[in-house]
N, C-alpha and C. Protein backbone atom coordinates (compact mmCIF):
# COMPACT_ATOMS: atom_id res chain seq x y z
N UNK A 1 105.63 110.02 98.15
CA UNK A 1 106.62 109.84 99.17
C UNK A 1 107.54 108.71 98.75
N UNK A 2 108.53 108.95 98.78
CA UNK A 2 109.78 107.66 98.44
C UNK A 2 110.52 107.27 99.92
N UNK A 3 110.73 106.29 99.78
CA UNK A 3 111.03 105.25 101.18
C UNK A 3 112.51 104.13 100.63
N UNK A 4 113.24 104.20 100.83
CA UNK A 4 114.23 103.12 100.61
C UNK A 4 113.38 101.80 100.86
N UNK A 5 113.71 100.66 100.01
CA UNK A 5 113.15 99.68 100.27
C UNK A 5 114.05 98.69 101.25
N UNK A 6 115.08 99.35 101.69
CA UNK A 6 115.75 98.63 103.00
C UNK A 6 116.47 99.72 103.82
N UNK A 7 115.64 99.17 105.23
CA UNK A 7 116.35 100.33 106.06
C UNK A 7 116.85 99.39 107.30
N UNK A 8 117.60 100.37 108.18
CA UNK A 8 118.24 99.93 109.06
C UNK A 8 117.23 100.36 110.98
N UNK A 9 116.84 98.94 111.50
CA UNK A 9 115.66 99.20 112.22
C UNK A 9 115.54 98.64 113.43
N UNK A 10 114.73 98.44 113.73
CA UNK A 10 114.62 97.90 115.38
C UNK A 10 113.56 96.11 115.06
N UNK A 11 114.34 94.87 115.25
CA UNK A 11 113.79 94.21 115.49
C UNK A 11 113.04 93.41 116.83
N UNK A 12 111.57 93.45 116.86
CA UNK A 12 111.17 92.93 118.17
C UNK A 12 111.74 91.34 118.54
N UNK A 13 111.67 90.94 117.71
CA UNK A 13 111.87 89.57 117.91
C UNK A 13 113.45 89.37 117.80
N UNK A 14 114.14 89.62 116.99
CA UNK A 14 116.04 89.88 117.49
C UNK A 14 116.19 90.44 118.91
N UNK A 15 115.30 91.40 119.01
CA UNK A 15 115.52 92.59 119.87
C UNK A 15 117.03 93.29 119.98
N UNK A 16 117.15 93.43 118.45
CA UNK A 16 118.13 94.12 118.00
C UNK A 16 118.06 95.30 117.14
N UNK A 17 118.68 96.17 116.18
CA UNK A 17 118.98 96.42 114.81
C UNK A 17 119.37 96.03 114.16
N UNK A 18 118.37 95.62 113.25
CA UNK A 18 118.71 94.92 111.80
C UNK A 18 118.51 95.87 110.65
N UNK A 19 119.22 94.97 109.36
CA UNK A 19 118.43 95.55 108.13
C UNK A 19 116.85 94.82 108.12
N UNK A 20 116.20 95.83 107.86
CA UNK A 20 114.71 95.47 107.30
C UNK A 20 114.44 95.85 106.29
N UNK A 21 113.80 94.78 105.51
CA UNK A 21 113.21 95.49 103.93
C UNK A 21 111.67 95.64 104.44
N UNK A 22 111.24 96.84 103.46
CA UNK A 22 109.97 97.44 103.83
C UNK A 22 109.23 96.65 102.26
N UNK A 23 107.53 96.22 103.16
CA UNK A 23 107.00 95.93 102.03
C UNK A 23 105.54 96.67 102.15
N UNK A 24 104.90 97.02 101.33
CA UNK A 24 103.48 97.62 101.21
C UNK A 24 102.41 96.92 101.18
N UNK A 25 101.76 96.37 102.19
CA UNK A 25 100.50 95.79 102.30
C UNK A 25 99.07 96.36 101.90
N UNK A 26 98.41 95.47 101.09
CA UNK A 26 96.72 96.05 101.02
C UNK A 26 96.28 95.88 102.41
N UNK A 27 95.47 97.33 102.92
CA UNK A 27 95.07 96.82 103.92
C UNK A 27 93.05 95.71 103.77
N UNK A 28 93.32 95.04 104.79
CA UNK A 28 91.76 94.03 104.15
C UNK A 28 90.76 94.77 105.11
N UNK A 29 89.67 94.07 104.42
CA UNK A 29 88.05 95.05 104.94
C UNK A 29 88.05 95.26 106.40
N UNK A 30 87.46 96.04 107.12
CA UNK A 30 87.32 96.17 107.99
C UNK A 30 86.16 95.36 108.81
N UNK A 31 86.19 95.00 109.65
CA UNK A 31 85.31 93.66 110.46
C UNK A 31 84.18 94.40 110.80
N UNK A 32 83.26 93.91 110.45
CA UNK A 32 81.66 93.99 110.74
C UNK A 32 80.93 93.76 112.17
N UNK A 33 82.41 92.91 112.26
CA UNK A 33 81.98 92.29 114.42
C UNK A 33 82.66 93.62 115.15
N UNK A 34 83.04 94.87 114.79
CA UNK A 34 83.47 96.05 116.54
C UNK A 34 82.81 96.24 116.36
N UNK A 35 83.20 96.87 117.70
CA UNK A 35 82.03 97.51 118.54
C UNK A 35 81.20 98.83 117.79
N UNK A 36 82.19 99.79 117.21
CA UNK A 36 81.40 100.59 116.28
C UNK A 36 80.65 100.70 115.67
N UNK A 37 81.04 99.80 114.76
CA UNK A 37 80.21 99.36 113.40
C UNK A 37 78.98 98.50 113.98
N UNK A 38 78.94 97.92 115.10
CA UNK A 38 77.83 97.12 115.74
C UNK A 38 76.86 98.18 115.89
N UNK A 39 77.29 99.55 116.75
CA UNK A 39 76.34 100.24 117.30
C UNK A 39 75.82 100.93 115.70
N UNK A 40 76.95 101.07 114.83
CA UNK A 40 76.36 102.00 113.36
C UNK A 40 74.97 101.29 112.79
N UNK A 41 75.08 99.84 112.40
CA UNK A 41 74.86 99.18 112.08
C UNK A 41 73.04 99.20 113.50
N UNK A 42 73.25 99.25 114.21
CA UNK A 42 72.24 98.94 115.24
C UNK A 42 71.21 100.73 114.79
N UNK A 43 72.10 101.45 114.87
CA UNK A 43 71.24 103.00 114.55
C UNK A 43 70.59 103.00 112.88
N UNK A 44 71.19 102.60 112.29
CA UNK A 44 70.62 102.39 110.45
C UNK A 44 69.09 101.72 110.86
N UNK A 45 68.55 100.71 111.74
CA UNK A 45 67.55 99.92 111.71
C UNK A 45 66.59 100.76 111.80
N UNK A 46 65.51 99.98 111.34
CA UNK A 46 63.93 100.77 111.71
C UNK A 46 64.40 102.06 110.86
N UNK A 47 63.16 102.98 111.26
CA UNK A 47 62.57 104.29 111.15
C UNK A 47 63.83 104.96 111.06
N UNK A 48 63.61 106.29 110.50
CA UNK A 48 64.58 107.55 110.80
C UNK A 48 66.02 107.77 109.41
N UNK A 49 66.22 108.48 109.61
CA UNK A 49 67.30 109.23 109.43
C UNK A 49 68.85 108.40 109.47
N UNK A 50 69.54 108.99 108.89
CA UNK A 50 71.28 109.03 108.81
C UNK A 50 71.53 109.10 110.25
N UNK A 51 71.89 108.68 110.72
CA UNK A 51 72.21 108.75 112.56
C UNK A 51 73.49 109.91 112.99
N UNK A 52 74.13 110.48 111.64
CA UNK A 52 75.04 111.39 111.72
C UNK A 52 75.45 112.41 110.32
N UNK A 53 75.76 113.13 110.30
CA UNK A 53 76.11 113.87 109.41
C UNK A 53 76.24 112.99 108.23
N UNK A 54 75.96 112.91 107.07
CA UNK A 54 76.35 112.49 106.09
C UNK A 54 77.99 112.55 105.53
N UNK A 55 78.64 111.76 105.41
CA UNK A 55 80.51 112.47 105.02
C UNK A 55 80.01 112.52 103.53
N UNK A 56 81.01 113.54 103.31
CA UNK A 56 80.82 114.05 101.84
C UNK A 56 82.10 114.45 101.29
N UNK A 57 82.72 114.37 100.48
CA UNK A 57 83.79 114.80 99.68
C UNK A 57 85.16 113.52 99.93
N UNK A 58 86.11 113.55 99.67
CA UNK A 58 87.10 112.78 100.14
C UNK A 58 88.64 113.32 100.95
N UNK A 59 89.03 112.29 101.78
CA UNK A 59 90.25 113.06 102.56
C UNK A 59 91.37 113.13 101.43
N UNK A 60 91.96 114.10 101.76
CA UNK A 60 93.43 113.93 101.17
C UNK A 60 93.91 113.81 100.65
N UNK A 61 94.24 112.31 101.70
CA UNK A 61 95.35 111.63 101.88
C UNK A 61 94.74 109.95 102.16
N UNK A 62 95.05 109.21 101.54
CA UNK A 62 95.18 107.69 102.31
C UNK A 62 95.91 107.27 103.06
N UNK A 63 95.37 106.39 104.40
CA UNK A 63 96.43 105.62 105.06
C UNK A 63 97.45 104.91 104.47
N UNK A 64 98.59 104.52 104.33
CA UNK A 64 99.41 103.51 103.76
C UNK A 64 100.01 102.56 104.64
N UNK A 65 99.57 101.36 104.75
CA UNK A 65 100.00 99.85 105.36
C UNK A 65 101.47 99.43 105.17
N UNK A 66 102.09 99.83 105.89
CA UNK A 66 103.39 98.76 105.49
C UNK A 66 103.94 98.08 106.55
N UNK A 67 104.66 97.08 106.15
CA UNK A 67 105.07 95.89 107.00
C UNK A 67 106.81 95.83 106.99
N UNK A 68 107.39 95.93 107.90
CA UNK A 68 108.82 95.62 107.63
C UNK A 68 109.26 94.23 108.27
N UNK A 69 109.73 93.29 107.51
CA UNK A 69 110.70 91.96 107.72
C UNK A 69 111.91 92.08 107.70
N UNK A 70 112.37 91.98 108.66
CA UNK A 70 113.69 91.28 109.29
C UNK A 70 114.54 90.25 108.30
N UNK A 71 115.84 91.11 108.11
CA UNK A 71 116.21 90.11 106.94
C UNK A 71 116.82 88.88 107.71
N UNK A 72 117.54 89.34 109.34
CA UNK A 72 118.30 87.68 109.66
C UNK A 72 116.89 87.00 110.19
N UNK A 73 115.41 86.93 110.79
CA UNK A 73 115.04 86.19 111.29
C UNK A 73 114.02 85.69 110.28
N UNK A 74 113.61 86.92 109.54
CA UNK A 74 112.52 86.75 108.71
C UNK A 74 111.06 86.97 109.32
N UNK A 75 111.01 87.59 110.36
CA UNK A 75 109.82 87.96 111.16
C UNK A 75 109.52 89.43 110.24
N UNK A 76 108.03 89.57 110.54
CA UNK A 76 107.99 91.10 109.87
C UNK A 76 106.57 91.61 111.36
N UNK A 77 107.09 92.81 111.29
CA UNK A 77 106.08 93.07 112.21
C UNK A 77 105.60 94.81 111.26
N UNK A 78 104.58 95.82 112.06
CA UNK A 78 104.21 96.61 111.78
C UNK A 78 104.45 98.03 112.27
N UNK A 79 104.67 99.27 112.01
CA UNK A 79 104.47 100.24 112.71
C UNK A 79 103.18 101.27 112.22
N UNK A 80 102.98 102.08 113.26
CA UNK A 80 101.52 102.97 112.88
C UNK A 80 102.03 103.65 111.22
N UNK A 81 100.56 103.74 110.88
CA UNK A 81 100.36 103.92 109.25
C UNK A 81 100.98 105.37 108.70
N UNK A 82 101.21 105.57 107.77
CA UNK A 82 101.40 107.13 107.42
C UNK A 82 100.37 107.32 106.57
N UNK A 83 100.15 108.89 106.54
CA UNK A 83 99.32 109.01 105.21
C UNK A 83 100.34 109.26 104.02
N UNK A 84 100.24 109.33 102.71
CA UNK A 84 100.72 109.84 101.87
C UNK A 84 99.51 109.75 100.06
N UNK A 85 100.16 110.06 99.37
CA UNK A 85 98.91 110.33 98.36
C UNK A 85 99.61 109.17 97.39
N UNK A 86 101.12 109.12 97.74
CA UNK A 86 101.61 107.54 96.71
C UNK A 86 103.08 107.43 97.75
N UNK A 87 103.27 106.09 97.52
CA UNK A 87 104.34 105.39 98.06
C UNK A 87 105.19 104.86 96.99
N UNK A 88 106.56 105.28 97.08
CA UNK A 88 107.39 104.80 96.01
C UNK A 88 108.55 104.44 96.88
N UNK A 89 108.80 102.84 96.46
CA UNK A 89 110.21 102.23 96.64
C UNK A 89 110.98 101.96 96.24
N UNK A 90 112.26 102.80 96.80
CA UNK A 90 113.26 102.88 95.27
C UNK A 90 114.59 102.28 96.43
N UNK A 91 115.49 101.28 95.57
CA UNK A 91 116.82 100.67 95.86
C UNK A 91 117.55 102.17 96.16
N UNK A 92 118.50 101.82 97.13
CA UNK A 92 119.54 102.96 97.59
C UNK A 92 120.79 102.62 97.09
């Protein structure tokens, strides 16, 4: 997937349209403290079995993280992830 590396966007904090340059974040581990992973983590103990289907094979597609900053304030905030299989940013 190719993405301009500057687009024209909605800033929360201007609470305007600005240019924003888009940047690609690693996303970091996922926290061991939700609630999920508490209860996963609580079913693994003791005796027994896989508490669910085993996952097997791989998706897809990966999530992709990106962050867009605000070029007049310099704030960057986030929108929900896309999948894609590669991210390419190319100058317009």
């Amino acid at each position: 997937m190719k993405l301009p590396r500057v687009i024209k966007g909605y800033c929360p904090r201007c609470n305007s349209h600005q240019e924003l340059e888009i940047e690609r974040v690693k996303s970091r581990p996922r926290s061991e403290m939700r609630a999920g992973q508490r209860r996963f983590r609580r079913a693994l103990k003791g005796y027994g079995g896989f508490p669910r289907p085993k996952p097997h094979g791989e998706k897809p597609t990966r999530r992709i993280n990106i962050r867009f900053r605000c070029r007049s304030c310099g704030k960057a905030h986030h929108r929900p992830t896309i999948r894609a299989k590669t991210l390419e940013l190319v100058e317009v």
